[in-house]
N, C-alpha and C. Protein backbone atom coordinates (compact mmCIF):
# COMPACT_ATOMS: atom_id res chain seq x y z
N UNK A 1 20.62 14.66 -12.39
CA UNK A 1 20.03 15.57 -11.41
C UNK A 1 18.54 15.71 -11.69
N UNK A 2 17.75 15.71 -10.83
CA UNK A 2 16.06 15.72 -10.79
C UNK A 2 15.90 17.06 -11.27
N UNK A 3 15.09 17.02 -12.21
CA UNK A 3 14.07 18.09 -12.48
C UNK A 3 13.25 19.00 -11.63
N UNK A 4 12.99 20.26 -11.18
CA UNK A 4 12.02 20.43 -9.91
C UNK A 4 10.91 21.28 -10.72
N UNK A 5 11.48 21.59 -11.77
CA UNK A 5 9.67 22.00 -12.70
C UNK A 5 8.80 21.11 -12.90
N UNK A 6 7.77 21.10 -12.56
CA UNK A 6 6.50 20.17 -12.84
C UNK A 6 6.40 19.57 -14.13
N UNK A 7 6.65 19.03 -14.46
CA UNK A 7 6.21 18.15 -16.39
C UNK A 7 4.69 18.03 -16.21
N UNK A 8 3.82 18.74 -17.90
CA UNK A 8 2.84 19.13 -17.71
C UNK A 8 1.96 19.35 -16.53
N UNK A 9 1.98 20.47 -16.14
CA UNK A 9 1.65 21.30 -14.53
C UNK A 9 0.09 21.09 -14.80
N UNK A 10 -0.91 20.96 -13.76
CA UNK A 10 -2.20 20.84 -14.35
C UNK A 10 -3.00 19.85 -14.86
N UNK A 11 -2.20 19.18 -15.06
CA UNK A 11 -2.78 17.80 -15.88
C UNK A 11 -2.47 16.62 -14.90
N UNK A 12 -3.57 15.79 -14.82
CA UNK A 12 -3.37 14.57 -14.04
C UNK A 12 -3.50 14.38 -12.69
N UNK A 13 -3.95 16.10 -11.93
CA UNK A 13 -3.43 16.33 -10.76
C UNK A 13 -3.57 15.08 -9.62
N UNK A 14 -5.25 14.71 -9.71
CA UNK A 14 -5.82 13.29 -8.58
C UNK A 14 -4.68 12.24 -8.67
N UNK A 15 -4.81 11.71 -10.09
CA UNK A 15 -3.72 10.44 -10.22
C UNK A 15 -2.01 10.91 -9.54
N UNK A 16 -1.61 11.93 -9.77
CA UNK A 16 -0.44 12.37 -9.31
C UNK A 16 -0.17 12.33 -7.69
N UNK A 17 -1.47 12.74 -6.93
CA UNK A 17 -1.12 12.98 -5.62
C UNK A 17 -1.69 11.58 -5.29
N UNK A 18 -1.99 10.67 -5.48
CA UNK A 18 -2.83 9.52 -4.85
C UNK A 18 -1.58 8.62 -5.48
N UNK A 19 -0.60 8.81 -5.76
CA UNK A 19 0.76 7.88 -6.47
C UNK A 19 1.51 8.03 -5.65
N UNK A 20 1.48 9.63 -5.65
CA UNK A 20 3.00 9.84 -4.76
C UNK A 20 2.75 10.10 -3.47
N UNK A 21 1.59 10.27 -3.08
CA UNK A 21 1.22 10.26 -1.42
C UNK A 21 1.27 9.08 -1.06
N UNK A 22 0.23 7.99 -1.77
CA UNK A 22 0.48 6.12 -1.53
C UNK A 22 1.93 5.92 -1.50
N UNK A 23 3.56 6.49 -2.12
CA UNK A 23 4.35 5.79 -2.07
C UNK A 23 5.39 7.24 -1.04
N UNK A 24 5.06 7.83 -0.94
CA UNK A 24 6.07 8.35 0.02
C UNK A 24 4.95 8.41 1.89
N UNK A 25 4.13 7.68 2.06
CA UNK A 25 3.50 6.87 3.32
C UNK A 25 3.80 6.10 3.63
N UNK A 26 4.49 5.10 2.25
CA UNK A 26 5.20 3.75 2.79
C UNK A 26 7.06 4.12 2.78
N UNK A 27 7.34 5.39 2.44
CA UNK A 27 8.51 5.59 2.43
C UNK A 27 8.50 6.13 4.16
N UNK A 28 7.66 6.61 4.63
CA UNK A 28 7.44 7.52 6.10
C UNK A 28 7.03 5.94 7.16
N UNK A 29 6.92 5.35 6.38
CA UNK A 29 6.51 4.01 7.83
C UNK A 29 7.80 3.41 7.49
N UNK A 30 8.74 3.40 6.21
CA UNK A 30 9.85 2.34 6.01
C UNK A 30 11.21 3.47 6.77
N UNK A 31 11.05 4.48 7.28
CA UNK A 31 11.83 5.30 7.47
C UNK A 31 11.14 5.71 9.54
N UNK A 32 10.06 5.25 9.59
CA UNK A 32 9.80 5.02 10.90
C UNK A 32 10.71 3.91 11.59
N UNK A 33 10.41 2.86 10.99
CA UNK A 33 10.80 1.89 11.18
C UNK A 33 12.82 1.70 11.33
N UNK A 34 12.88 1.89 10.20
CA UNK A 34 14.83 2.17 10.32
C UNK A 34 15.34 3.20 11.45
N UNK A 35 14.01 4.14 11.69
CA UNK A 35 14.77 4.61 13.25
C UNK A 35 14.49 3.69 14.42
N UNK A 36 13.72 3.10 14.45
CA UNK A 36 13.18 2.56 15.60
C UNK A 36 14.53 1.04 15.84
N UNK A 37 14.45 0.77 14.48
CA UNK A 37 15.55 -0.18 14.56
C UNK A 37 17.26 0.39 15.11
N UNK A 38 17.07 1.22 14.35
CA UNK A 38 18.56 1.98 14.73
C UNK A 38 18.78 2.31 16.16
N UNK A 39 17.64 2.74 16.59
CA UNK A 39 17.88 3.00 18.22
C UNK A 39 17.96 2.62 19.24
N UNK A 40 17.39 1.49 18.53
CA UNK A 40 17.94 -0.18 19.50
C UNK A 40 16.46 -0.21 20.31
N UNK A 41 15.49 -0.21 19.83
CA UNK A 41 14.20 -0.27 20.32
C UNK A 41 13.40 -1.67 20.61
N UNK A 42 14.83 -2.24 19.54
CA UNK A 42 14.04 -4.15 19.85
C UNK A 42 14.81 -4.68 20.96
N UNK A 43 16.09 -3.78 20.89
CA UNK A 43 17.39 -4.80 21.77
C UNK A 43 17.20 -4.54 23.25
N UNK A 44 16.32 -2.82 23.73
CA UNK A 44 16.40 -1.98 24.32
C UNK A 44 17.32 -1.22 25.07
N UNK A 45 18.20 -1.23 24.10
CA UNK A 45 19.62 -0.11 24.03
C UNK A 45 18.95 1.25 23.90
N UNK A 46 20.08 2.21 23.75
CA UNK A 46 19.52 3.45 23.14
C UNK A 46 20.44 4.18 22.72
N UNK A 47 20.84 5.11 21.78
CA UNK A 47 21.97 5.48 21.37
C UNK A 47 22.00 6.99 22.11
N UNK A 48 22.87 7.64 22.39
CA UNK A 48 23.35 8.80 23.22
C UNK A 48 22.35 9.97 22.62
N UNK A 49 22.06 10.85 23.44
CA UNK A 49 20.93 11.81 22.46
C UNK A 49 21.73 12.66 22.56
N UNK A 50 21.68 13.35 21.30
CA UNK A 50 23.08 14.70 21.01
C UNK A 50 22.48 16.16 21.88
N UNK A 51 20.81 16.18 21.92
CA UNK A 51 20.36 17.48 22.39
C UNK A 51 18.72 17.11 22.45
N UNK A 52 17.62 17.85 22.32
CA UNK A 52 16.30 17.48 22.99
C UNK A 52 15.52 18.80 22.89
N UNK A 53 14.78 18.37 21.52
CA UNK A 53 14.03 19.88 21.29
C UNK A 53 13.18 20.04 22.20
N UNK A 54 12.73 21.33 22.67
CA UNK A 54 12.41 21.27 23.98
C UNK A 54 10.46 21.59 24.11
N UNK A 55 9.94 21.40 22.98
CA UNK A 55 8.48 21.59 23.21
C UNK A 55 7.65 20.51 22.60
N UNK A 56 8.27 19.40 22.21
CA UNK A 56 7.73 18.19 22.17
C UNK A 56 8.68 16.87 22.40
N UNK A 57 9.81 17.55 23.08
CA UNK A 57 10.90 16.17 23.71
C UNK A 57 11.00 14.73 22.98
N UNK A 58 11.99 15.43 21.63
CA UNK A 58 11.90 14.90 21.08
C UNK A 58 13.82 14.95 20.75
N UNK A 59 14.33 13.69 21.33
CA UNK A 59 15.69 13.22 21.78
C UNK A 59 16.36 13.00 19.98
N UNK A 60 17.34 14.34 19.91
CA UNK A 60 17.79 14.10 18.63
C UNK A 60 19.28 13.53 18.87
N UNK A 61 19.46 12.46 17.89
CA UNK A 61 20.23 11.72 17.61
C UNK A 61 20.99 10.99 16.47
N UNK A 62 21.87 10.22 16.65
CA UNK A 62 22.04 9.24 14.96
C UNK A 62 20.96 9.15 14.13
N UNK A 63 20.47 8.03 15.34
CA UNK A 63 19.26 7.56 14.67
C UNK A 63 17.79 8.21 14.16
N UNK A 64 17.78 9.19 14.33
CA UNK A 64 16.84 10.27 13.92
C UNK A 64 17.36 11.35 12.71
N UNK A 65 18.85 11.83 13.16
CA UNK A 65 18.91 11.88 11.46
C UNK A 65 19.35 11.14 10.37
N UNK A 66 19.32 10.05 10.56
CA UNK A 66 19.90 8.59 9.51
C UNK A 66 18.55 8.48 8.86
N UNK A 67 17.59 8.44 9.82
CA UNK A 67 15.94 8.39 9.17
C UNK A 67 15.15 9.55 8.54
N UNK A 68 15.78 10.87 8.98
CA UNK A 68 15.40 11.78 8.37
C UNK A 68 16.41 12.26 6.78
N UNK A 69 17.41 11.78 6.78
CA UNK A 69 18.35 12.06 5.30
C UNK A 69 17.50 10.57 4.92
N UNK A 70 17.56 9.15 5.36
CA UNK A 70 16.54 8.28 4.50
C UNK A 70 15.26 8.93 3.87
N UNK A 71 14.53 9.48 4.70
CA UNK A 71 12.92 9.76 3.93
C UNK A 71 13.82 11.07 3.11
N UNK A 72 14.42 11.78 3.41
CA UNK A 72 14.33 12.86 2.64
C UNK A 72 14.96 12.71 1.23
N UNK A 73 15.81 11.63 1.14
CA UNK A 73 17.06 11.20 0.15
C UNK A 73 15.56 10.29 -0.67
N UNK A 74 15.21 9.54 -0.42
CA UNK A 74 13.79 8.32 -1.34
C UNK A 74 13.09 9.59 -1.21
N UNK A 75 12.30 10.92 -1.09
CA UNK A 75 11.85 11.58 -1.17
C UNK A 75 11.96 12.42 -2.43
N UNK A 76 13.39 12.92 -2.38
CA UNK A 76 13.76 13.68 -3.43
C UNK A 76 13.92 12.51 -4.76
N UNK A 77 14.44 11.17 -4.37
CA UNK A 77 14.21 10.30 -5.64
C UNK A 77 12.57 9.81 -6.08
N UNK A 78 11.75 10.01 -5.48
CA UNK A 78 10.62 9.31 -6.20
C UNK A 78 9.78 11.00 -6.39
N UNK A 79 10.08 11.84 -6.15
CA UNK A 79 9.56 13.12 -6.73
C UNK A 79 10.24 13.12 -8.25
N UNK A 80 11.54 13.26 -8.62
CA UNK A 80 12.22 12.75 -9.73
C UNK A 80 11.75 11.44 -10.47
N UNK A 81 11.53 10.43 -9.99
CA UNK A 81 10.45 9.37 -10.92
C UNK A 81 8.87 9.73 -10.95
N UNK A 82 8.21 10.10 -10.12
CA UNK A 82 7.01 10.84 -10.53
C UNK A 82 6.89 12.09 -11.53
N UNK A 83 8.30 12.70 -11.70
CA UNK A 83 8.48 13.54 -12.71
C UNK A 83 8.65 13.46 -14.10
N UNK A 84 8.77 12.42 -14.25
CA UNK A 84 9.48 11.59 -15.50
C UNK A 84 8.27 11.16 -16.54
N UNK A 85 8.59 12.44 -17.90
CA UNK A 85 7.40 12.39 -18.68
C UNK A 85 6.48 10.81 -18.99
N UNK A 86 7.86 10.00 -19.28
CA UNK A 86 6.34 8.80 -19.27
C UNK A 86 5.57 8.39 -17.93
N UNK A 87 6.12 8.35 -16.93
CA UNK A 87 5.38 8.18 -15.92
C UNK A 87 4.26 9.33 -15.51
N UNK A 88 4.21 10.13 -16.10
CA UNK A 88 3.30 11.68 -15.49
C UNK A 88 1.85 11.10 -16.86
N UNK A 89 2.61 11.19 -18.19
CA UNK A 89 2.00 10.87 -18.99
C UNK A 89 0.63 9.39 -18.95
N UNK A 90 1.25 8.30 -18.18
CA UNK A 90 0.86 7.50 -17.54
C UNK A 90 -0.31 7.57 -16.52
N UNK A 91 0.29 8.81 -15.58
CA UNK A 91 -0.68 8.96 -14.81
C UNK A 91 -2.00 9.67 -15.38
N UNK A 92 -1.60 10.70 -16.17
CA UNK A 92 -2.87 11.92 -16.78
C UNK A 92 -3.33 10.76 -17.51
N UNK A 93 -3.12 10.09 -18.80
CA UNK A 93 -3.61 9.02 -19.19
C UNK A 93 -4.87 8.18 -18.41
N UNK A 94 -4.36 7.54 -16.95
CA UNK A 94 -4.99 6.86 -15.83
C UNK A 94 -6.22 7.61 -15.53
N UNK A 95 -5.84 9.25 -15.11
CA UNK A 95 -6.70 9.47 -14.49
C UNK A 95 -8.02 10.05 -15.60
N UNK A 96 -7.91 10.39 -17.03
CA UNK A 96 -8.76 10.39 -17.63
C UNK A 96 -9.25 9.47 -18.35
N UNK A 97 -8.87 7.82 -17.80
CA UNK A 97 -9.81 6.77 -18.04
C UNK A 97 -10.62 6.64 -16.88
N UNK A 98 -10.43 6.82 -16.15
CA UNK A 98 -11.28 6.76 -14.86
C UNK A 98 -12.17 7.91 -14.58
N UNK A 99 -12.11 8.97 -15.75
CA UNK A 99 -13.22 10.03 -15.14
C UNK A 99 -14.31 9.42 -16.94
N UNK A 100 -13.72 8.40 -17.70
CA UNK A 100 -14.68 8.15 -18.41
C UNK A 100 -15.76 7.27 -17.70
N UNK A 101 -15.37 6.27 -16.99
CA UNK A 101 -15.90 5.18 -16.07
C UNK A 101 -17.21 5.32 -15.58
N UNK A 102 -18.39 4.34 -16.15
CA UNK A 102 -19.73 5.11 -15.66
C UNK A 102 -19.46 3.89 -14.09
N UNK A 103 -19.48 4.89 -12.82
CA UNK A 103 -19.35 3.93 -11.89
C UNK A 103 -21.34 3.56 -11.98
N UNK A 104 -21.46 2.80 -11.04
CA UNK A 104 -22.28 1.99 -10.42
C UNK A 104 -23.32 3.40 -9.45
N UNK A 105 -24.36 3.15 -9.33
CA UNK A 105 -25.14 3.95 -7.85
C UNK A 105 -24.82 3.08 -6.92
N UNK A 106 -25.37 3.68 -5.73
CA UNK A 106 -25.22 2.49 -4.57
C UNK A 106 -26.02 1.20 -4.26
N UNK A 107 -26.85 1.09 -4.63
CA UNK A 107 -27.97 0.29 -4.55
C UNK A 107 -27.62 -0.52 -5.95
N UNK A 108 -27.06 -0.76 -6.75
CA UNK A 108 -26.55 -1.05 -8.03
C UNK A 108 -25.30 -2.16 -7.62
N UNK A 109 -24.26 -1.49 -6.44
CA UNK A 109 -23.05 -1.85 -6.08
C UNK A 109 -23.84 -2.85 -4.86
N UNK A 110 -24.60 -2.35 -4.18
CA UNK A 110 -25.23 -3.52 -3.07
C UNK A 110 -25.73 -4.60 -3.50
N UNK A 111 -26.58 -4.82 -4.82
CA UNK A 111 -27.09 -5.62 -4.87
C UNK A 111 -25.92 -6.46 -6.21
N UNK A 112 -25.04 -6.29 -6.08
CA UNK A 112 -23.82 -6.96 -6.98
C UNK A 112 -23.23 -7.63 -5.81
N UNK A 113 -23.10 -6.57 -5.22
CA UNK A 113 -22.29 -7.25 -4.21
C UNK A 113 -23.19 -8.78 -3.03
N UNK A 114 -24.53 -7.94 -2.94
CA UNK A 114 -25.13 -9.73 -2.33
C UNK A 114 -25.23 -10.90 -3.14
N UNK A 115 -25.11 -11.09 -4.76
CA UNK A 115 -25.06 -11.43 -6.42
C UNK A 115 -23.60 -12.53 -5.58
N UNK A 116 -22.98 -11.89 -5.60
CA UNK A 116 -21.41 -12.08 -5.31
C UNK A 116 -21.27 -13.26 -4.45
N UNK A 117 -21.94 -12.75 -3.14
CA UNK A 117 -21.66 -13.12 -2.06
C UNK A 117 -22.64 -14.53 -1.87
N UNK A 118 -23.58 -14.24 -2.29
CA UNK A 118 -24.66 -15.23 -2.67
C UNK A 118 -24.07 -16.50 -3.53
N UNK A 119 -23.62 -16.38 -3.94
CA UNK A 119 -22.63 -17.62 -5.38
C UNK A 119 -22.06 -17.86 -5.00
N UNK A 120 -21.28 -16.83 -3.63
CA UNK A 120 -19.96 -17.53 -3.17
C UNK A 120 -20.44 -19.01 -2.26
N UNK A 121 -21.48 -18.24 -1.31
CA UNK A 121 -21.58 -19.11 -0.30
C UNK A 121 -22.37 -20.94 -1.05
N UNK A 122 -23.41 -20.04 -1.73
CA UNK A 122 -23.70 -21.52 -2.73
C UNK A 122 -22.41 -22.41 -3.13
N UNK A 123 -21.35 -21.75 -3.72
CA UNK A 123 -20.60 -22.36 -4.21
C UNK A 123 -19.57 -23.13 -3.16
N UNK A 124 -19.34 -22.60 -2.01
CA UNK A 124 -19.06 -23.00 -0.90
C UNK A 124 -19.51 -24.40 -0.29
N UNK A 125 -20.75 -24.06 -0.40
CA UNK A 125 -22.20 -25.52 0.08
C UNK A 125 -21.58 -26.40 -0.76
N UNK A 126 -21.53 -26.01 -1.82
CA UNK A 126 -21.83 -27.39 -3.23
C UNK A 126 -20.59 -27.71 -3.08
N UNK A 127 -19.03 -27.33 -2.63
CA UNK A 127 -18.34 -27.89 -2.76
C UNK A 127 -18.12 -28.75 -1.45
N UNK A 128 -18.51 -28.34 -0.25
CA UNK A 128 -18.84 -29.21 1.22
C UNK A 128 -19.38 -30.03 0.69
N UNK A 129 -20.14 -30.31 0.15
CA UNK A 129 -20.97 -31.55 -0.17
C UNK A 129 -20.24 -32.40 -0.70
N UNK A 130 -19.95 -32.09 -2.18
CA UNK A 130 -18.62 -32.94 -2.45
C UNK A 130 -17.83 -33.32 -2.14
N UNK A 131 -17.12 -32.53 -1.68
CA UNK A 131 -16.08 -33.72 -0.45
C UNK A 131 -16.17 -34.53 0.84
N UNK A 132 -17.46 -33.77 1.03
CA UNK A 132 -18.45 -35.23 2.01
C UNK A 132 -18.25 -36.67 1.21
N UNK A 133 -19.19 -36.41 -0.16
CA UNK A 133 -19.50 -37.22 -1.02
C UNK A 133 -18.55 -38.25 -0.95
N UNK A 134 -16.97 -37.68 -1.43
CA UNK A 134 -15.91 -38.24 -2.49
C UNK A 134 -15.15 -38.72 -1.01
N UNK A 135 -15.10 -38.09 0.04
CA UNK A 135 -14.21 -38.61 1.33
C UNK A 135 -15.42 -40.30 1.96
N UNK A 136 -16.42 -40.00 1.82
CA UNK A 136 -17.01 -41.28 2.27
C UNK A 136 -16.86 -42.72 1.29
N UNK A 137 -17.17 -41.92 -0.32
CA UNK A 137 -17.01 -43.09 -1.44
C UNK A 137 -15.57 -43.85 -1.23
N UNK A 138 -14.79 -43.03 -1.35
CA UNK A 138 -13.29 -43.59 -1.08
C UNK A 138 -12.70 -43.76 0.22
N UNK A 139 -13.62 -44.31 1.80
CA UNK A 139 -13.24 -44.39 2.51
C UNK A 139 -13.29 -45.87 2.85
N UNK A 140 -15.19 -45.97 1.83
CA UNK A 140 -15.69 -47.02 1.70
C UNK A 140 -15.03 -48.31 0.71
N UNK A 141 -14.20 -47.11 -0.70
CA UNK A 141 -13.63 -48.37 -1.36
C UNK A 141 -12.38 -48.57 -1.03
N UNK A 142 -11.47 -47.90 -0.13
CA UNK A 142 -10.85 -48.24 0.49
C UNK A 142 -10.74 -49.36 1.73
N UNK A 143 -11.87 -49.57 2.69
CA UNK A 143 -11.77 -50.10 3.59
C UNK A 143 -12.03 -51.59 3.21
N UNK A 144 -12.77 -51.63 1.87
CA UNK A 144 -13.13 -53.16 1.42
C UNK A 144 -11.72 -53.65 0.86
N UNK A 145 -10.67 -52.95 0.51
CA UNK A 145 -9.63 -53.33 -0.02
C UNK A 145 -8.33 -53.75 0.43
């Protein structure tokens, strides 16, 4: 059974919500999705609507609570693995290597980044060339052969 007290409360908070917000967003699009499937949205069936809340008409059904016990069921399990001292530990860990981190200014990060981009495209050129080079040499010692 999941824990619902916080393991060290306070500590880690950024790394904690940027974990479990990133993975229960993809639990809310993977739980979008299983209704949309369920309701026959590809086949364009539709399953019987039991009733129809009435201030945003919104047709309740199977398939709406199959998707709502899904998110809520992976909900209550990855709150329980985000709870779980080595993983919390993990995170507070994470997030006070990253507040050691001397980032970059901006003008620091721009001119890395044209550094970057600059080498790429050189490196790009120089390799066009070469296979100009190596596709003509061996087209040539091919054709004499």
């Amino acid at each position: 059974m999941p824990r619902f007290e916080i393991y060290k409360k306070g500590q880690g908070n950024l790394a904690r919500w940027i974990a479990l917000g990133g993975v229960l967003l993809t639990v809310l699009y993977g739980s979008h999705g299983f209704y949309w499937k369920l309701n026959g949205w590809t086949d364009g069936t539709s399953h019987a609507t039991w009733f129809e809340l009435p201030v945003i008409e919104l047709p309740i059904n199977l398939a709406l609570v199959l998707a709502m016990v899904l998110f809520l069921g992976l909900s209550v399990t990855i709150f329980a693995f985000f709870n779980r001292p080595r993983v919390v530990d993990l995170l507070i860990e994470t997030e006070t290597e990253f507040r050691k981190v001397t980032w970059p200014s901006w003008p620091e990060a721009f001119n890395s980044a044209m550094i970057v981009i600059g080498t790429s495209l050189l490196l790009a050129m120089l390799l066009f060339v070469f296979d100009l080079g190596l596709n003509q040499a061996f087209r040539r010692l091919f054709a004499r052969g």
